[in-house]
N, C-alpha and C. Protein backbone atom coordinates (compact mmCIF):
# COMPACT_ATOMS: atom_id res chain seq x y z
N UNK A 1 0.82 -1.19 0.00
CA UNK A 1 0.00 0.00 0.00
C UNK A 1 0.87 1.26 0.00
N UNK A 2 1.87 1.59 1.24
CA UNK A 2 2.87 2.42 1.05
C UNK A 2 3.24 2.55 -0.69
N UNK A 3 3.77 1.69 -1.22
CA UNK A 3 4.19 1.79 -2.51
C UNK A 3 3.18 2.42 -3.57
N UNK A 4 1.90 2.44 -2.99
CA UNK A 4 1.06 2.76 -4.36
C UNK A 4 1.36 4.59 -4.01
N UNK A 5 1.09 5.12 -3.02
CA UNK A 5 0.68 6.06 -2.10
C UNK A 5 1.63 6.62 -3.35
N UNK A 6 2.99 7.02 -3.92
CA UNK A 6 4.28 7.78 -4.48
C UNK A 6 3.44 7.96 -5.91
N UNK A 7 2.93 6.64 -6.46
CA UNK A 7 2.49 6.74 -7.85
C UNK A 7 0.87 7.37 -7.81
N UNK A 8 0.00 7.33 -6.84
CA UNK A 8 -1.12 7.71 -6.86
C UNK A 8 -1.06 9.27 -6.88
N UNK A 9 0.19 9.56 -6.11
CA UNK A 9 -0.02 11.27 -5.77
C UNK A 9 0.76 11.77 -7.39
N UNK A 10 1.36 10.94 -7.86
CA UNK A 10 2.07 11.38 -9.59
C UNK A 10 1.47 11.34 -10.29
N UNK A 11 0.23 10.55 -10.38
CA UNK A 11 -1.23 10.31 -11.15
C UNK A 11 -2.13 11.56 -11.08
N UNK A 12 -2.04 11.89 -10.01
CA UNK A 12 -3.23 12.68 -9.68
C UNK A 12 -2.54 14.33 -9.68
N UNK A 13 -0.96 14.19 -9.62
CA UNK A 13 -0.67 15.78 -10.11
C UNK A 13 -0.52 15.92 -11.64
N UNK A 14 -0.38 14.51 -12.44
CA UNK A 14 -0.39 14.56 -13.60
C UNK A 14 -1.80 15.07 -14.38
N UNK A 15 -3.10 14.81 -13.61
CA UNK A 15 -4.03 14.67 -14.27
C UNK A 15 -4.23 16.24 -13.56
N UNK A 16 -4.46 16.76 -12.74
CA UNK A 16 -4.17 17.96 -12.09
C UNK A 16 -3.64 18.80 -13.11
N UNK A 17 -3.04 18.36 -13.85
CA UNK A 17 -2.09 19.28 -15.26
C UNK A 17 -2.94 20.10 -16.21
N UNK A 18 -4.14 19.10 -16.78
CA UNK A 18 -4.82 19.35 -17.72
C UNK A 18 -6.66 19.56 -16.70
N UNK A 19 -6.36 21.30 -16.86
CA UNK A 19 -7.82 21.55 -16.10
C UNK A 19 -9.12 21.52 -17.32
N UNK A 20 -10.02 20.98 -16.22
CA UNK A 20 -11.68 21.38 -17.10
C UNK A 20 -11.74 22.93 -17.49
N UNK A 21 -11.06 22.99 -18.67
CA UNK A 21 -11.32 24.18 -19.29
C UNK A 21 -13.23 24.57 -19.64
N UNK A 22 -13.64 23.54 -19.67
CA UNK A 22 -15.20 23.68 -20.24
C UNK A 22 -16.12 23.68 -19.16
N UNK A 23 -15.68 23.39 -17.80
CA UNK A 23 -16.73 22.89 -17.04
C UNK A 23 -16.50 21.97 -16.27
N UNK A 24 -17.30 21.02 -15.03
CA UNK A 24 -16.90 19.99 -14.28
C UNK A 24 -17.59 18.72 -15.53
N UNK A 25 -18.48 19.30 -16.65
CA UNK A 25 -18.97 17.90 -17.05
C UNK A 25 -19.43 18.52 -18.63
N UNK A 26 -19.13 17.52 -19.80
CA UNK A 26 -19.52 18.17 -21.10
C UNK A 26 -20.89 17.10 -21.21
N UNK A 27 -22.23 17.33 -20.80
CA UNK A 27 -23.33 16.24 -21.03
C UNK A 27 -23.83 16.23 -22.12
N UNK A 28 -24.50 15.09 -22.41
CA UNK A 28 -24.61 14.48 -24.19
C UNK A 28 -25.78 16.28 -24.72
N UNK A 29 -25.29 16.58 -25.91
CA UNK A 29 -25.92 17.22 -26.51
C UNK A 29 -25.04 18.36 -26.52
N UNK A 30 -24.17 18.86 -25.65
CA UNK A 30 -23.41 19.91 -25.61
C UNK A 30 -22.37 20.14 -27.30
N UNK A 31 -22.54 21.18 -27.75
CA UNK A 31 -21.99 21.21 -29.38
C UNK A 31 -20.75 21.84 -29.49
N UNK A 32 -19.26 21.64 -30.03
CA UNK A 32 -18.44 21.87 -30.01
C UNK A 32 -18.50 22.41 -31.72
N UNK A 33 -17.82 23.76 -31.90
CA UNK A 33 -17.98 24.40 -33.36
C UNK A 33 -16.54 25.47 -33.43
N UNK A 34 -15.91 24.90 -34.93
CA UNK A 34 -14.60 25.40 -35.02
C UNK A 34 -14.93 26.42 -36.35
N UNK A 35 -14.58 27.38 -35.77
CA UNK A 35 -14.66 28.49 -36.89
C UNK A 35 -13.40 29.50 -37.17
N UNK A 36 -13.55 30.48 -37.94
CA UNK A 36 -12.18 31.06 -38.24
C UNK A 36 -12.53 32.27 -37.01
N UNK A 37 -11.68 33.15 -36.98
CA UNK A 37 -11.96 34.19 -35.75
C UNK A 37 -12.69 35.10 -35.98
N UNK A 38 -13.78 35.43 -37.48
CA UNK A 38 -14.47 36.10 -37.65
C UNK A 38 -15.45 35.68 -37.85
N UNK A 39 -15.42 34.63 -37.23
CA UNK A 39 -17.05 33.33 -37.35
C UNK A 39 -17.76 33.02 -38.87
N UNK A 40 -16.72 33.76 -40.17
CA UNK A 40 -17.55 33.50 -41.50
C UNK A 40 -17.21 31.74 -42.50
N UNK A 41 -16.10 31.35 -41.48
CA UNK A 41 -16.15 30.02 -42.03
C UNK A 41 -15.83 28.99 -40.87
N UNK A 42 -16.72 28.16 -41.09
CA UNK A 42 -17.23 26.85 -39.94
C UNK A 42 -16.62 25.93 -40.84
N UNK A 43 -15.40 25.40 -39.96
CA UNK A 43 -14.33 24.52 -39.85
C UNK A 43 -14.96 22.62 -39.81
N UNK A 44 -15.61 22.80 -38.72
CA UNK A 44 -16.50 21.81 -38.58
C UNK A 44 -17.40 21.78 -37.13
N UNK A 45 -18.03 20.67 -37.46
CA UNK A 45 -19.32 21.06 -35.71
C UNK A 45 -19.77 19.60 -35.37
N UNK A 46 -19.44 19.44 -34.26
CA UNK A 46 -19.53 18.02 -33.41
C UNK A 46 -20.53 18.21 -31.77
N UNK A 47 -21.26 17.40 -31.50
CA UNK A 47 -22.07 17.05 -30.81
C UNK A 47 -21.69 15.83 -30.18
N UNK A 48 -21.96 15.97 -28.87
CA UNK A 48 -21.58 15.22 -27.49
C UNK A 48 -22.81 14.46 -27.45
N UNK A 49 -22.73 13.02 -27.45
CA UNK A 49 -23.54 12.02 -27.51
C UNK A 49 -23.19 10.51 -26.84
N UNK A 50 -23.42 10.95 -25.33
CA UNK A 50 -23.20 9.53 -24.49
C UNK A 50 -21.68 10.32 -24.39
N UNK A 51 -20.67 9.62 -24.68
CA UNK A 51 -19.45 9.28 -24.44
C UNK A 51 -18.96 9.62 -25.54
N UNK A 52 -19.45 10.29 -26.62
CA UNK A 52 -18.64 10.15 -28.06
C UNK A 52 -19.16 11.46 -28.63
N UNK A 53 -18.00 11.67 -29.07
CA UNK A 53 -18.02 12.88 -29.99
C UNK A 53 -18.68 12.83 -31.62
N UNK A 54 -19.76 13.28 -32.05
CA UNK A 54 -20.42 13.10 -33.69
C UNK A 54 -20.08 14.05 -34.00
N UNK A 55 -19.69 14.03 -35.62
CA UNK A 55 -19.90 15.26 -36.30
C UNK A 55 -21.65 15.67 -36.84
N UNK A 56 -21.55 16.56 -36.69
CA UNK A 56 -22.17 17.51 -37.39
C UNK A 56 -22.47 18.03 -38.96
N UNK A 57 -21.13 17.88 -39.44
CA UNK A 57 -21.11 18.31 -40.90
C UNK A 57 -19.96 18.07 -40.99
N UNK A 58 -19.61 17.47 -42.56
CA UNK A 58 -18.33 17.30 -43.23
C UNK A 58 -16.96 18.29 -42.58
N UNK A 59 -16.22 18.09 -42.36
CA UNK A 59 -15.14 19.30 -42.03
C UNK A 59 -14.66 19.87 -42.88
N UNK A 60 -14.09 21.07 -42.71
CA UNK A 60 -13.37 21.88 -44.08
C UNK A 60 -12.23 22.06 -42.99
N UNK A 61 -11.28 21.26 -43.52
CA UNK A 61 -9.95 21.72 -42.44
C UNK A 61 -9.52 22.74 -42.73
N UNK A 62 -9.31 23.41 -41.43
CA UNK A 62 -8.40 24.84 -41.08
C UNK A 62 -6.73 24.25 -41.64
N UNK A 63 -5.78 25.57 -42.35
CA UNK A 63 -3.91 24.90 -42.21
C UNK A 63 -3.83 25.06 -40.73
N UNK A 64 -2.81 24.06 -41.01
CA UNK A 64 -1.75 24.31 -39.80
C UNK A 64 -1.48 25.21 -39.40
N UNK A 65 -1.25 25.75 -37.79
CA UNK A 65 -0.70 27.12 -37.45
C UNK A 65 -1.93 28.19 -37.21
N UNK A 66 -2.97 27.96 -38.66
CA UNK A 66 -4.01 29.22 -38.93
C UNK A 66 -4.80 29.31 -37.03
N UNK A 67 -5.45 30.39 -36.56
CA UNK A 67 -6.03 30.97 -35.77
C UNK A 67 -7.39 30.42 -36.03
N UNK A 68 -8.10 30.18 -34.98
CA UNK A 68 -9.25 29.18 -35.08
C UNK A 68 -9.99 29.33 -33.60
N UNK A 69 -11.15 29.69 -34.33
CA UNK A 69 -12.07 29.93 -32.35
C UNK A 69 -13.11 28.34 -32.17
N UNK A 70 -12.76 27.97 -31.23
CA UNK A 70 -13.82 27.29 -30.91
C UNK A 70 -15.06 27.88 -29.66
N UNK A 71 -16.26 27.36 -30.67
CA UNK A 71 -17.39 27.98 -30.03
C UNK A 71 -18.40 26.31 -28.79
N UNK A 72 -18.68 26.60 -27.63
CA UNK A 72 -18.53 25.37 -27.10
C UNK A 72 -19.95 26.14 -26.68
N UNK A 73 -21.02 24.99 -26.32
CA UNK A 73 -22.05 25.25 -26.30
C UNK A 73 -22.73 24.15 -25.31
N UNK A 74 -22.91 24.40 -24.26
CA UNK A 74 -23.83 23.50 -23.20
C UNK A 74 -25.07 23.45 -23.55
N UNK A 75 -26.22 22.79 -22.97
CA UNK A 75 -27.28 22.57 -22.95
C UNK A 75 -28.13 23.61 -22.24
N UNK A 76 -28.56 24.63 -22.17
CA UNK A 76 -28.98 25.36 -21.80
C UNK A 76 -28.45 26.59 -21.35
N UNK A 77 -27.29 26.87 -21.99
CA UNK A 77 -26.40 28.12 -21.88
C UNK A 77 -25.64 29.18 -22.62
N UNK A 78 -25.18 29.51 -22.77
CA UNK A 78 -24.96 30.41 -23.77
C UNK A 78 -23.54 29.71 -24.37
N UNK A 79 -23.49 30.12 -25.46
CA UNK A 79 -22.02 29.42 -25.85
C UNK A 79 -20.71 30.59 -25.53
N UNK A 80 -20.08 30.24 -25.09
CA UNK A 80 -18.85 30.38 -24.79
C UNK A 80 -17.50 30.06 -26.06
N UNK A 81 -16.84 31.02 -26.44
CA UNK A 81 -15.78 31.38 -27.21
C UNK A 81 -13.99 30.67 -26.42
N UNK A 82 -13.21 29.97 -27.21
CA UNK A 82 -11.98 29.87 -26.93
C UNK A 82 -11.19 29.69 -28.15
N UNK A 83 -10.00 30.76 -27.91
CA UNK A 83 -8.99 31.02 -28.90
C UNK A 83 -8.12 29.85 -28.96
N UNK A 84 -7.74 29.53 -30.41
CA UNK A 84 -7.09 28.71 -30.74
C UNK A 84 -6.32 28.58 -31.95
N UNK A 85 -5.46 27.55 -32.11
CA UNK A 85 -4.44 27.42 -33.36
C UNK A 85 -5.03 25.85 -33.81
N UNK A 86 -5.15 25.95 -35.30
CA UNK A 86 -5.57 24.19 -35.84
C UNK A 86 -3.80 23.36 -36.04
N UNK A 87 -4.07 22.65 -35.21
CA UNK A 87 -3.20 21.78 -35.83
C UNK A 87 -3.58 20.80 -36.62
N UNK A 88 -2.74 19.52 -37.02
CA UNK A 88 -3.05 18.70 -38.13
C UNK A 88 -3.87 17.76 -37.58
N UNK A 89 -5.55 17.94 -38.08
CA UNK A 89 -6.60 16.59 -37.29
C UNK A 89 -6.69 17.15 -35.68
N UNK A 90 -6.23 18.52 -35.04
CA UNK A 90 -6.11 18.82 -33.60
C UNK A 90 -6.26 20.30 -33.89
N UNK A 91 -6.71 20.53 -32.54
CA UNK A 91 -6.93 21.96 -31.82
C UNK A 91 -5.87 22.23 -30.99
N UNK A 92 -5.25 23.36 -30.86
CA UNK A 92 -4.58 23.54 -29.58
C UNK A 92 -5.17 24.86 -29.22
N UNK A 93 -5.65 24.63 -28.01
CA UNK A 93 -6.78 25.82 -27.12
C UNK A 93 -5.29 26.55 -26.25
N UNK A 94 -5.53 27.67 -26.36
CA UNK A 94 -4.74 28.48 -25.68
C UNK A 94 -5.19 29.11 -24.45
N UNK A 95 -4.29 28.12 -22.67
CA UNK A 95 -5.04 28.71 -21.93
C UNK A 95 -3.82 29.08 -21.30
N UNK A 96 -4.00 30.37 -20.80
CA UNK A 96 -2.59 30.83 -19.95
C UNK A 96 -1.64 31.03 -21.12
N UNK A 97 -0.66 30.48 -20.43
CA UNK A 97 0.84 30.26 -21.40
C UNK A 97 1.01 29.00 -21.95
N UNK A 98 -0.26 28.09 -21.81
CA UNK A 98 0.23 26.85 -22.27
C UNK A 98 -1.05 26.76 -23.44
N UNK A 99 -0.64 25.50 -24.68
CA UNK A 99 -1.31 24.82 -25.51
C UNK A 99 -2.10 23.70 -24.84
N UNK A 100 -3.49 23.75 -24.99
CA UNK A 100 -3.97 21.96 -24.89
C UNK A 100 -4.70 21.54 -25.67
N UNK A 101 -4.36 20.41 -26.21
CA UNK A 101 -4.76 19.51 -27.43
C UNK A 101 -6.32 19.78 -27.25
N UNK A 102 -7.24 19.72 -27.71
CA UNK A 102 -8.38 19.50 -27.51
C UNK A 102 -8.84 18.20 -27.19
N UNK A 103 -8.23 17.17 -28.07
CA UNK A 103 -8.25 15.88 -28.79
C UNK A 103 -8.35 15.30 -27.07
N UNK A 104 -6.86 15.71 -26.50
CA UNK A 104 -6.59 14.92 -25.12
C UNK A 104 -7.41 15.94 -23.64
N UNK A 105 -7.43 16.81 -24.33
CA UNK A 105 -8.65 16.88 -22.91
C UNK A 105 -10.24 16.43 -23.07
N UNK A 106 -10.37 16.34 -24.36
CA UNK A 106 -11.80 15.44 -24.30
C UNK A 106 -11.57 14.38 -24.13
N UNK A 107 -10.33 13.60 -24.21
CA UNK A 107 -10.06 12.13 -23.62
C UNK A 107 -9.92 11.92 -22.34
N UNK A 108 -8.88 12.70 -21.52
CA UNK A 108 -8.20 12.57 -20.28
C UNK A 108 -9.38 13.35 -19.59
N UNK A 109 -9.80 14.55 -19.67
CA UNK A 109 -10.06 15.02 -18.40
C UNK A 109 -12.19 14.94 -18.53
N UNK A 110 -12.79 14.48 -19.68
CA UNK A 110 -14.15 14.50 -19.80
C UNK A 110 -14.50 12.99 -19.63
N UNK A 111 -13.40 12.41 -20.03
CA UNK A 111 -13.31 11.10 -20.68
C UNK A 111 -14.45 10.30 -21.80
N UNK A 112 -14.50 11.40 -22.68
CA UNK A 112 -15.10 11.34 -23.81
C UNK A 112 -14.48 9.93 -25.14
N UNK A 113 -15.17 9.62 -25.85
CA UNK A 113 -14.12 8.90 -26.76
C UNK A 113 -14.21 9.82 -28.13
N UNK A 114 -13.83 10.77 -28.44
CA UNK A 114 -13.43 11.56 -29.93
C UNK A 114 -12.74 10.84 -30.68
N UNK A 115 -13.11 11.24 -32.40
CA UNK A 115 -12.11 10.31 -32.88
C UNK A 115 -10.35 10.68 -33.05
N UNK A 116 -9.72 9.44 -33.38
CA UNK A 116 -8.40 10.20 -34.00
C UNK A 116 -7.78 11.35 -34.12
N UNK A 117 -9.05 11.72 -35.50
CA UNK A 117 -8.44 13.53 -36.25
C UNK A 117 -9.97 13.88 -36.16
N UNK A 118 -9.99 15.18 -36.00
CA UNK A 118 -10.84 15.63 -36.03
C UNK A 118 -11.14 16.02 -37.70
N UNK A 119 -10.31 16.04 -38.33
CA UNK A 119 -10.69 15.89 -39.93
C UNK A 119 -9.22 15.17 -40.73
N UNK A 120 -9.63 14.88 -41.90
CA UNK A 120 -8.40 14.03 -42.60
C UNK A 120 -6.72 14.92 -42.52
C-alpha cells in the first residue's frame, strides 16, 4: 500500500495538469464548433452524444498554425468562445501560457471517446 501512495499522488498531479477548461462535465448534446476568428467560415461542428463525440457536418480543415475559435455550447447556456491554433486533425486551445490539445482533454479530463483527427 505504502508503494502505491508515491504513484497515486504522480497520477493525480499529472491529471491535475490538464484543467476542465469547459466545465466539471460536457453532457450528451453539448456542441463543439470550429470556426475562423471572424465566425464566417465553420471549420467543422460536433455534438456530445453519451461518451462520443459526432460530427455535425463534413469538415473543411483549417492549415496548420491558422487561428481558429472554438465555439462550445452547453445545454442550456450560452455558448462560450476559446482562442485557438488548428493543428493537423487537432486543436490547440490556448489557456494561460500553455497549448492543450483538444483531442486529449476530451479524452483525459471528460473522458469522452473523440475520434483520431478531427478531420483528414
Amino acid at each position: 500500500m505504502r508503494r502505491l501512495l508515491p504513484l497515486a499522488l504522480l497520477l493525480s498531479a499529472a491529471l491535475a495538469a490538464f484543467p476542465p477548461l469547459f466545465g466539471p462535465a460536457l453532457p450528451p448534446g453539448t456542441e463543439l464548433r470550429l470556426s475562423s476568428p471572424d465566425l464566417r467560415t465553420l471549420h467543422g461542428a460536433w455534438r456530445v452524444e453519451g461518451k462520443t463525440l459526432r460530427p455535425l457536418s463534413p469538415p473543411l480543415p483549417p492549415r496548420p498554425g491558422q487561428e481558429v475559435q472554438l465555439l462550445l455550447s452547453l445545454p442550456g447556456e450560452r455558448p462560450r468562445a476559446f482562442p485557438a491554433l488548428a493543428e493537423r486533425g487537432d486543436v490547440l486551445l490556448l489557456w494561460e501560457r500553455e497549448r492543450v490539445s483538444l483531442l486529449r482533454l476530451l479524452r483525459e479530463v471528460y473522458g469522452l471517446a473523440p475520434p483520431d483527427r478531427l478531420w483528414p
